[in-house]
N, C-alpha and C. Protein backbone atom coordinates (compact mmCIF):
# COMPACT_ATOMS: atom_id res chain seq x y z
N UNK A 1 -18.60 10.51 -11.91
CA UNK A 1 -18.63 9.99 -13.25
C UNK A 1 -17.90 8.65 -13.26
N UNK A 2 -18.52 7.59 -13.92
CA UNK A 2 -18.04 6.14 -13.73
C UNK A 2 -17.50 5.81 -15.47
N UNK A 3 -16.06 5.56 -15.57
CA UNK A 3 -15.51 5.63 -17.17
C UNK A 3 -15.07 3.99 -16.99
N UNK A 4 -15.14 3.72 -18.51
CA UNK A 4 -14.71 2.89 -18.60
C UNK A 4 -12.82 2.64 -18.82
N UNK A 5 -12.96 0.92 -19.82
CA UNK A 5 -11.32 1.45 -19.51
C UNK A 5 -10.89 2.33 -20.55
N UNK A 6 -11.41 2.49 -21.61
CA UNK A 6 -11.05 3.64 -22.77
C UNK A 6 -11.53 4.74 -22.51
N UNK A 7 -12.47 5.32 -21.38
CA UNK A 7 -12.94 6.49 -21.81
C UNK A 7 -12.12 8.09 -21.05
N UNK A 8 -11.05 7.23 -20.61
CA UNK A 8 -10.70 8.48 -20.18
C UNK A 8 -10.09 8.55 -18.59
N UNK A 9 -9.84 9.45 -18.26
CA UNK A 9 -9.81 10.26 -16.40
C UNK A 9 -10.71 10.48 -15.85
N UNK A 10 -11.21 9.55 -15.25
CA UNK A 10 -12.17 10.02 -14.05
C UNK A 10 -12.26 11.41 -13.70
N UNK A 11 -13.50 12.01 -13.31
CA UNK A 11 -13.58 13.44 -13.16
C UNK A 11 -14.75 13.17 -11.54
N UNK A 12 -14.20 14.30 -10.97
CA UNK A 12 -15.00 14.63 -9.55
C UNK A 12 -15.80 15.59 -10.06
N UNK A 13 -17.14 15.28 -9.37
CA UNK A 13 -17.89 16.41 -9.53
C UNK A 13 -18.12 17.72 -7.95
N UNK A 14 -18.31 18.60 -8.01
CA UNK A 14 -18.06 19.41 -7.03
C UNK A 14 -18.64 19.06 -5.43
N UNK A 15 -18.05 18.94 -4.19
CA UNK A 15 -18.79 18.94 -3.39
C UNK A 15 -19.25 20.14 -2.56
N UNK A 16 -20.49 19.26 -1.65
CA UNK A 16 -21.16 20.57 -0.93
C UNK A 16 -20.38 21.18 0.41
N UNK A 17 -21.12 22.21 1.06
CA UNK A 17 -20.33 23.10 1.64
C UNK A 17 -19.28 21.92 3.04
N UNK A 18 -20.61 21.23 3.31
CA UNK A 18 -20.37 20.14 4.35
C UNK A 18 -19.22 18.77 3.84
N UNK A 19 -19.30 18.72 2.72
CA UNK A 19 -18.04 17.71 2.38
C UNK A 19 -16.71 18.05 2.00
N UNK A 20 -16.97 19.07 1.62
CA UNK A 20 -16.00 20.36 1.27
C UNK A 20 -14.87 20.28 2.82
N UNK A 21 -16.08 20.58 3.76
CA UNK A 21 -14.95 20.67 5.28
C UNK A 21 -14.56 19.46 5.64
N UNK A 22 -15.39 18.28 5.65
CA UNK A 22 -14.76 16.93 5.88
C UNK A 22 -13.56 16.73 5.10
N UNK A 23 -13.18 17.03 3.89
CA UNK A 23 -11.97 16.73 3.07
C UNK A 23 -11.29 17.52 3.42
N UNK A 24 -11.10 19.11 3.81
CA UNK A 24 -10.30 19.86 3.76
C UNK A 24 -9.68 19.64 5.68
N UNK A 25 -10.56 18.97 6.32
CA UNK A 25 -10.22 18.81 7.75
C UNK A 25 -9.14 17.69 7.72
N UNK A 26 -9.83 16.54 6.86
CA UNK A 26 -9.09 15.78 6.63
C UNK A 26 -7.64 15.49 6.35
N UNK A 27 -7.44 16.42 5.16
CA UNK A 27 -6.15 16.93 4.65
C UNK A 27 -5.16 17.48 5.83
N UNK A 28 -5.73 18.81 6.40
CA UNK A 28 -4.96 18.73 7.26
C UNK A 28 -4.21 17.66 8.53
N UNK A 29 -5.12 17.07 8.76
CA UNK A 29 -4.65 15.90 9.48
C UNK A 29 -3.70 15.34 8.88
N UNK A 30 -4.31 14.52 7.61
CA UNK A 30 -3.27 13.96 6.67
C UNK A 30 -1.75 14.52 6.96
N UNK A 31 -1.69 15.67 6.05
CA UNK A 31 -0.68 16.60 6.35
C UNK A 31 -0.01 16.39 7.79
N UNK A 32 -0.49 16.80 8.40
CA UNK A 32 0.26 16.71 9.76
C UNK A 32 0.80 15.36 10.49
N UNK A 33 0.10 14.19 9.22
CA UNK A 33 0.96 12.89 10.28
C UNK A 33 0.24 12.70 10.76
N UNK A 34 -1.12 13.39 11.04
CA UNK A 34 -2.28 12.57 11.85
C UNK A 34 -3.28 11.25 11.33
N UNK A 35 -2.74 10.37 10.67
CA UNK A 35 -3.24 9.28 9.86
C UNK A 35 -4.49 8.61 10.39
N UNK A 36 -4.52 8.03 11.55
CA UNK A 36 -6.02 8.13 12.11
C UNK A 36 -6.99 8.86 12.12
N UNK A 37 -6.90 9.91 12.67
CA UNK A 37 -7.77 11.26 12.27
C UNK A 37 -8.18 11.95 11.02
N UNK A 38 -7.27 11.72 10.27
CA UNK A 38 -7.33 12.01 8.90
C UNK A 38 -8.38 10.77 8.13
N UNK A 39 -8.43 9.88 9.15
CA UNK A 39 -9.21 8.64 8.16
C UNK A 39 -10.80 8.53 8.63
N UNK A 40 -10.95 9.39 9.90
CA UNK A 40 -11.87 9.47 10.49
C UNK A 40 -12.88 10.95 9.65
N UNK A 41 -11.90 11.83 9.17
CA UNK A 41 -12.42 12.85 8.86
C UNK A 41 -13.22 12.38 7.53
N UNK A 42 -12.33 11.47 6.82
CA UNK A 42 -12.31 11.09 5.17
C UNK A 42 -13.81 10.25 5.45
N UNK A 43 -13.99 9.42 6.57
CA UNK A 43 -14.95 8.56 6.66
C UNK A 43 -16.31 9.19 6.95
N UNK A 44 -16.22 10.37 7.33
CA UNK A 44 -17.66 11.15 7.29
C UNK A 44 -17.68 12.27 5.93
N UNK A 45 -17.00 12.24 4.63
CA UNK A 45 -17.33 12.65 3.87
C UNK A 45 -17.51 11.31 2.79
N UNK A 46 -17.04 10.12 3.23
CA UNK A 46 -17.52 8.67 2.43
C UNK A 46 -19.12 8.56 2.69
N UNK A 47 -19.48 8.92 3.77
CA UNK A 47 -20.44 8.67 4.57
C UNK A 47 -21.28 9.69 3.73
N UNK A 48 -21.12 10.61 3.84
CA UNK A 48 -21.92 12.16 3.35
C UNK A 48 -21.73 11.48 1.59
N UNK A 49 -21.24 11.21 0.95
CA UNK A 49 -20.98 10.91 -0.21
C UNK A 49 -22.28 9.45 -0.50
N UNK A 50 -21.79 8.42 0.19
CA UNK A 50 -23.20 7.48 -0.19
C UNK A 50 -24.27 8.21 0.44
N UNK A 51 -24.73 8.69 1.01
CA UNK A 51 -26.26 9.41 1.33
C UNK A 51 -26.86 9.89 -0.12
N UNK A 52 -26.01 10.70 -0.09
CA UNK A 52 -26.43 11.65 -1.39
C UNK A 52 -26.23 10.87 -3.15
N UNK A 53 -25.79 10.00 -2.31
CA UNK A 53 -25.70 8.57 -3.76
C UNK A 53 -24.65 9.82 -4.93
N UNK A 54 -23.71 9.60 -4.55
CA UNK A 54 -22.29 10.23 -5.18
C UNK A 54 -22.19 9.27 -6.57
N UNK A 55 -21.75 9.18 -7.07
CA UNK A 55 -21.28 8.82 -8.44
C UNK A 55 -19.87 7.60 -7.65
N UNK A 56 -20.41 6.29 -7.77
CA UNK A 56 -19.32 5.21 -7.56
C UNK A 56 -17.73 5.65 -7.38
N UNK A 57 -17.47 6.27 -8.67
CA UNK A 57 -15.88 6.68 -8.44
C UNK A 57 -15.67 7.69 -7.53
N UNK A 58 -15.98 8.16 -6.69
CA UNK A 58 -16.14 9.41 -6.54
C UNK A 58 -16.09 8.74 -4.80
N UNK A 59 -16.91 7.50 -4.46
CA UNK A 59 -17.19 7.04 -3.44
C UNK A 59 -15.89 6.24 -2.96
N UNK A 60 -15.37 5.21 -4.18
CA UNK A 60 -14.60 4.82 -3.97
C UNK A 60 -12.98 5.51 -4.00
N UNK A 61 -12.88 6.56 -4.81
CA UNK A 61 -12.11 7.83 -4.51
C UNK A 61 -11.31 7.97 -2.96
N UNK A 62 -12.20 8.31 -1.76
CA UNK A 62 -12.71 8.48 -0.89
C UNK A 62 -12.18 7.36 -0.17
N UNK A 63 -13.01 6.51 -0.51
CA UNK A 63 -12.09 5.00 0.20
C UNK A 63 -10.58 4.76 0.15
N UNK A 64 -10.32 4.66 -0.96
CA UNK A 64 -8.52 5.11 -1.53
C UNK A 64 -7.93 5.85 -0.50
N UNK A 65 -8.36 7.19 -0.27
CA UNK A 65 -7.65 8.16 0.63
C UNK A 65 -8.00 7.49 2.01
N UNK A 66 -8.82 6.72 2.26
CA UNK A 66 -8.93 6.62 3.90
C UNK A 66 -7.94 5.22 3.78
N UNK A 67 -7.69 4.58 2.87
CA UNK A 67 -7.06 3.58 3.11
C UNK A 67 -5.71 4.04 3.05
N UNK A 68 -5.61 4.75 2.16
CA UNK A 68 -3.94 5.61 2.14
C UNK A 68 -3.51 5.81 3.77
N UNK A 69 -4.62 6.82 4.34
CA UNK A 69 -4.19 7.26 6.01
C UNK A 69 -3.98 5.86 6.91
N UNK A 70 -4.46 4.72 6.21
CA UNK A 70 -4.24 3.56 7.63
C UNK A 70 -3.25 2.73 7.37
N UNK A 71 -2.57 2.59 5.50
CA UNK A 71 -1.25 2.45 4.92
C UNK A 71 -0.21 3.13 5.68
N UNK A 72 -0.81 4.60 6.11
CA UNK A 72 0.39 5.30 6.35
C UNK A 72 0.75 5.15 7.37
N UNK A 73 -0.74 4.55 8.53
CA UNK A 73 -0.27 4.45 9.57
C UNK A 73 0.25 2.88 10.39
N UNK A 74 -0.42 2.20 9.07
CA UNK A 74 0.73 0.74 9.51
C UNK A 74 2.29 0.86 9.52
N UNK A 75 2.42 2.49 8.16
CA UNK A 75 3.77 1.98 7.90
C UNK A 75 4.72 2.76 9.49
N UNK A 76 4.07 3.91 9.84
CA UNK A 76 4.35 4.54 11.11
C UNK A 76 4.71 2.99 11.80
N UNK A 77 4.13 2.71 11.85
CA UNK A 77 4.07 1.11 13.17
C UNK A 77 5.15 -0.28 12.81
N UNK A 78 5.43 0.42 11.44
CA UNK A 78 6.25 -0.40 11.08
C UNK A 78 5.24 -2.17 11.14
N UNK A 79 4.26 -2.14 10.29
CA UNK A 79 3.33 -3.30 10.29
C UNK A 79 2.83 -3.54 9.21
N UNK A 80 4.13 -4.12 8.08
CA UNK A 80 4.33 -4.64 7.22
C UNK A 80 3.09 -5.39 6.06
N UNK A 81 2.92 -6.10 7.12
CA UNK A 81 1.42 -6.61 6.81
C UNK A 81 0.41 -6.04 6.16
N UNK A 82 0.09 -4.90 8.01
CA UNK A 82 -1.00 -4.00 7.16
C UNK A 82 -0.93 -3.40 6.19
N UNK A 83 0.56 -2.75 6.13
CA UNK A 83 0.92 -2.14 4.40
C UNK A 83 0.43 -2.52 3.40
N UNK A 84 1.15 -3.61 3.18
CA UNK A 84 0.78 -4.66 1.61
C UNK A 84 -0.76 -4.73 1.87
N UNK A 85 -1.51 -5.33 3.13
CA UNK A 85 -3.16 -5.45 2.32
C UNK A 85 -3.36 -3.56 2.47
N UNK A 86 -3.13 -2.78 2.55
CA UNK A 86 -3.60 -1.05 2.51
C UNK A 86 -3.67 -1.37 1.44
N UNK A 87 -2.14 -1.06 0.80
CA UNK A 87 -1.88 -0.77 -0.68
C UNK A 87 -3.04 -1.79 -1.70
N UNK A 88 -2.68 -2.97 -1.72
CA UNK A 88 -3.24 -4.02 -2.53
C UNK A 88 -5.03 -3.19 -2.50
N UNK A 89 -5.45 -2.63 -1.59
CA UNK A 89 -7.07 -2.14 -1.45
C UNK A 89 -6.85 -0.75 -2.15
N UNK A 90 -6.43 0.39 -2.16
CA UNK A 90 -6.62 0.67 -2.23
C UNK A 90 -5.89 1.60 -3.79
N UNK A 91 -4.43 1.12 -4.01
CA UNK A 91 -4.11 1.40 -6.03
C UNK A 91 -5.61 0.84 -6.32
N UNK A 92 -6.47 -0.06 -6.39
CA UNK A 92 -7.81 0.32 -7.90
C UNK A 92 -8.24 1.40 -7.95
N UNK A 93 -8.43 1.58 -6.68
CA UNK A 93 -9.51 2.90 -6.21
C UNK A 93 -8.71 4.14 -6.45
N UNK A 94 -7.85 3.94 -6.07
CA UNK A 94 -6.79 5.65 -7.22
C UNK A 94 -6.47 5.68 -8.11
N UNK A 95 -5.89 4.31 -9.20
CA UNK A 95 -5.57 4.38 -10.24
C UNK A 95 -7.07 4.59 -11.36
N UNK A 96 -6.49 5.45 -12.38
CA UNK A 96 -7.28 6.12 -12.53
C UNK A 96 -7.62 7.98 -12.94
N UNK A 97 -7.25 7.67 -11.37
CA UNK A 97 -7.78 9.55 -11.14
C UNK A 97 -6.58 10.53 -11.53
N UNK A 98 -6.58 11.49 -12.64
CA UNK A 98 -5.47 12.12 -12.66
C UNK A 98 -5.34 13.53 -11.30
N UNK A 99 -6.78 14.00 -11.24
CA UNK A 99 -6.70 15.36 -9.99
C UNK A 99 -8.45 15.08 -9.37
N UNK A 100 -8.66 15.82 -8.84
CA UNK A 100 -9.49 15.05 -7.88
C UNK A 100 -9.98 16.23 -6.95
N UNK A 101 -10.73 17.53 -6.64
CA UNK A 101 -11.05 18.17 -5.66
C UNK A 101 -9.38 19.33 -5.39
N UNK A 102 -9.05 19.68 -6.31
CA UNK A 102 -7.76 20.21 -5.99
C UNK A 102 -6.24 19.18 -5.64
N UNK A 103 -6.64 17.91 -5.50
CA UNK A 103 -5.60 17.16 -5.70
C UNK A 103 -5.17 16.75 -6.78
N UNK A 104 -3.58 16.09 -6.51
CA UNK A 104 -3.19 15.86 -7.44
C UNK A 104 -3.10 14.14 -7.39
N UNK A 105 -4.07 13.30 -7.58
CA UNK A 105 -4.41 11.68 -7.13
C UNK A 105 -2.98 10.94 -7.90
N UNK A 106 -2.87 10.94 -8.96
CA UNK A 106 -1.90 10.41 -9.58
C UNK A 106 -0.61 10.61 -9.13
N UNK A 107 0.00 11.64 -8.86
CA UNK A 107 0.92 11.76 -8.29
C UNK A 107 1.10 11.25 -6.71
N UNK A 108 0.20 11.37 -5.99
CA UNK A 108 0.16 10.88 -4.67
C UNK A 108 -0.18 9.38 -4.60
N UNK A 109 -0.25 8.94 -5.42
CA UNK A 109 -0.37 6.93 -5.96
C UNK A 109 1.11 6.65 -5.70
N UNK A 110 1.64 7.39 -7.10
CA UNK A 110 3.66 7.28 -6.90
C UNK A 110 3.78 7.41 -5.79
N UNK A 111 3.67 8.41 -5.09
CA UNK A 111 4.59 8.45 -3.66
C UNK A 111 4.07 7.27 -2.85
N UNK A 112 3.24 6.91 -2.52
CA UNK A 112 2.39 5.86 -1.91
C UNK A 112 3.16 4.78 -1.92
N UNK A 113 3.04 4.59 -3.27
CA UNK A 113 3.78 3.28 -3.69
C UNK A 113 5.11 3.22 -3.52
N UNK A 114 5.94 4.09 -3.17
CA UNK A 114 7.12 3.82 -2.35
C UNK A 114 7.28 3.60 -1.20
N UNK A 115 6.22 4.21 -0.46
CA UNK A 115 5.65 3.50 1.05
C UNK A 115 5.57 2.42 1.01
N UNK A 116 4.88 1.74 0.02
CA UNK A 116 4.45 0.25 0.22
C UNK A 116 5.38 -0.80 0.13
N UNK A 117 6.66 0.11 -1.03
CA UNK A 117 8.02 -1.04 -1.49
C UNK A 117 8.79 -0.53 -0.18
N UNK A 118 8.11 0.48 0.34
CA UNK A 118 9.59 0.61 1.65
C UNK A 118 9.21 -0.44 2.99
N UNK A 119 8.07 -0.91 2.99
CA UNK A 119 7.58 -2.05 3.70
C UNK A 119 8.68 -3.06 4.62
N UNK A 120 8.88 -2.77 5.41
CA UNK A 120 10.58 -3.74 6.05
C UNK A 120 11.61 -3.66 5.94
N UNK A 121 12.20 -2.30 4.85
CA UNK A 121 12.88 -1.36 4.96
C UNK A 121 12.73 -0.15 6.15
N UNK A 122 11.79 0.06 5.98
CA UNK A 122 11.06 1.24 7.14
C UNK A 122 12.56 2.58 6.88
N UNK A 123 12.87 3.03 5.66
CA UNK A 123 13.56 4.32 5.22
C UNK A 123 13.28 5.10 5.06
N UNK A 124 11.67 5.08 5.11
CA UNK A 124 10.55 6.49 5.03
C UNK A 124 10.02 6.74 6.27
N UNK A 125 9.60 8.60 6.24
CA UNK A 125 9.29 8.42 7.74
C UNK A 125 7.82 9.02 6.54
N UNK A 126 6.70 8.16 7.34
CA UNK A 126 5.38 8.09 6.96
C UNK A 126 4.58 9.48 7.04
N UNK A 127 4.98 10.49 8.07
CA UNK A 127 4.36 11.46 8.32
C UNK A 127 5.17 12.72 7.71
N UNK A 128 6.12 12.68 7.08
CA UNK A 128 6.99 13.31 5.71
C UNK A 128 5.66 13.48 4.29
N UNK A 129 5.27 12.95 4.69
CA UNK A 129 4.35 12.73 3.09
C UNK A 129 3.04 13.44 3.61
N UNK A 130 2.74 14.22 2.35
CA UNK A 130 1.68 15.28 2.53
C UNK A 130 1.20 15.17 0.63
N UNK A 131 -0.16 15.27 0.91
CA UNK A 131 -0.71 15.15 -0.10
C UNK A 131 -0.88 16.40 -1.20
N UNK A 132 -0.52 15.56 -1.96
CA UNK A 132 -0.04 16.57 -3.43
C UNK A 132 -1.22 17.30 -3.85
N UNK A 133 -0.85 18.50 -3.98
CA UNK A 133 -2.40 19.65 -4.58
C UNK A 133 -2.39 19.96 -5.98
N UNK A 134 -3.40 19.86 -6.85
CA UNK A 134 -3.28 19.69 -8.59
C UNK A 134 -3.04 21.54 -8.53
C-alpha cells in the first residue's frame, strides 16, 4: 500500500510461503551479526517482491532492511563513510512504517540511528542489535 503524507502508516500486505523464508532466514542472520548474509537473504525476497510487482512501499521496505545490514556492517568495520551514505539511503525507506511482517520498523529506525550518530565514536558493538518484533 503506497500512502501519502497525510494518509497514514504504511501497511504490509502478507507474504507468500517463499518470501516468508527469505525474511525469516534473513532475520536470523541479522540477529546473529551476520550483516552480509542477512543482506543477501533480504535481497532474494526484494527480488521475489518486484517479480510479483509488490506494492512500492513494501519493495522499498525491503531495501531499508538490506541497507540497514550493510550500515551495520560498515559500522562493524568501523567505515564511517559507508555509515552516513547507509543511513542517509535508507531512514526514507523506513520512515514511515510503524510494524511491518511482525516487526517493529519504527522502533528499529531509533536504534539505527544511534548507529549512525555513533559513526567515529565506534561505542556500539554493531552485532548487539537485533531487530525489534511488533
Amino acid at each position: 500500500m503506497i500512502r501519502g503524507p497525510d494518509m497514514g502508516p504504511l501497511t504490509a500486505g502478507p507474504l507468500d510461503e517463499d518470501e516468508t523464508q527469505f525474511l525469516h532466514e534473513g532475520l536470523h542472520r541479522f540477529d546473529t551479526g551476520q550483516f552480509w548474509h542477512a543482506h543477501e537473504s533480504w535481497e532474494d525476497l526484494w527480488n521475489a517482491l518486484k517479480r510479483r510487482e509488490a506494492p512500492d512501499g513494501e519493495i522499498l521496505l525491503v531495501q531499508g532492511l538490506i541497507q540497514t545490514a550493510a550500515m551495520l556492517l560498515h559500522h562493524q568495520r568501523k567505515n564511517a563513510i559507508g555509515v552516513r551514505k547507509q543511513w542517509a539511503k535508507l531512514q526514507p525507506k523506513l520512515n514511515g512504517w510503524s510494524t511491518a511482517w511482525g516487526l517493529d520498523i519504527s522502533a528499529h529506525l531509533e536504534v539505527i540511528e544511534t548507529y549512525a550518530a555513533d559513526a567515529d565514536a565506534w561505542q556500539q558493538i554493531a552485532s548487539e542489535h537485533q531487530m525489534p518484533r511488533a
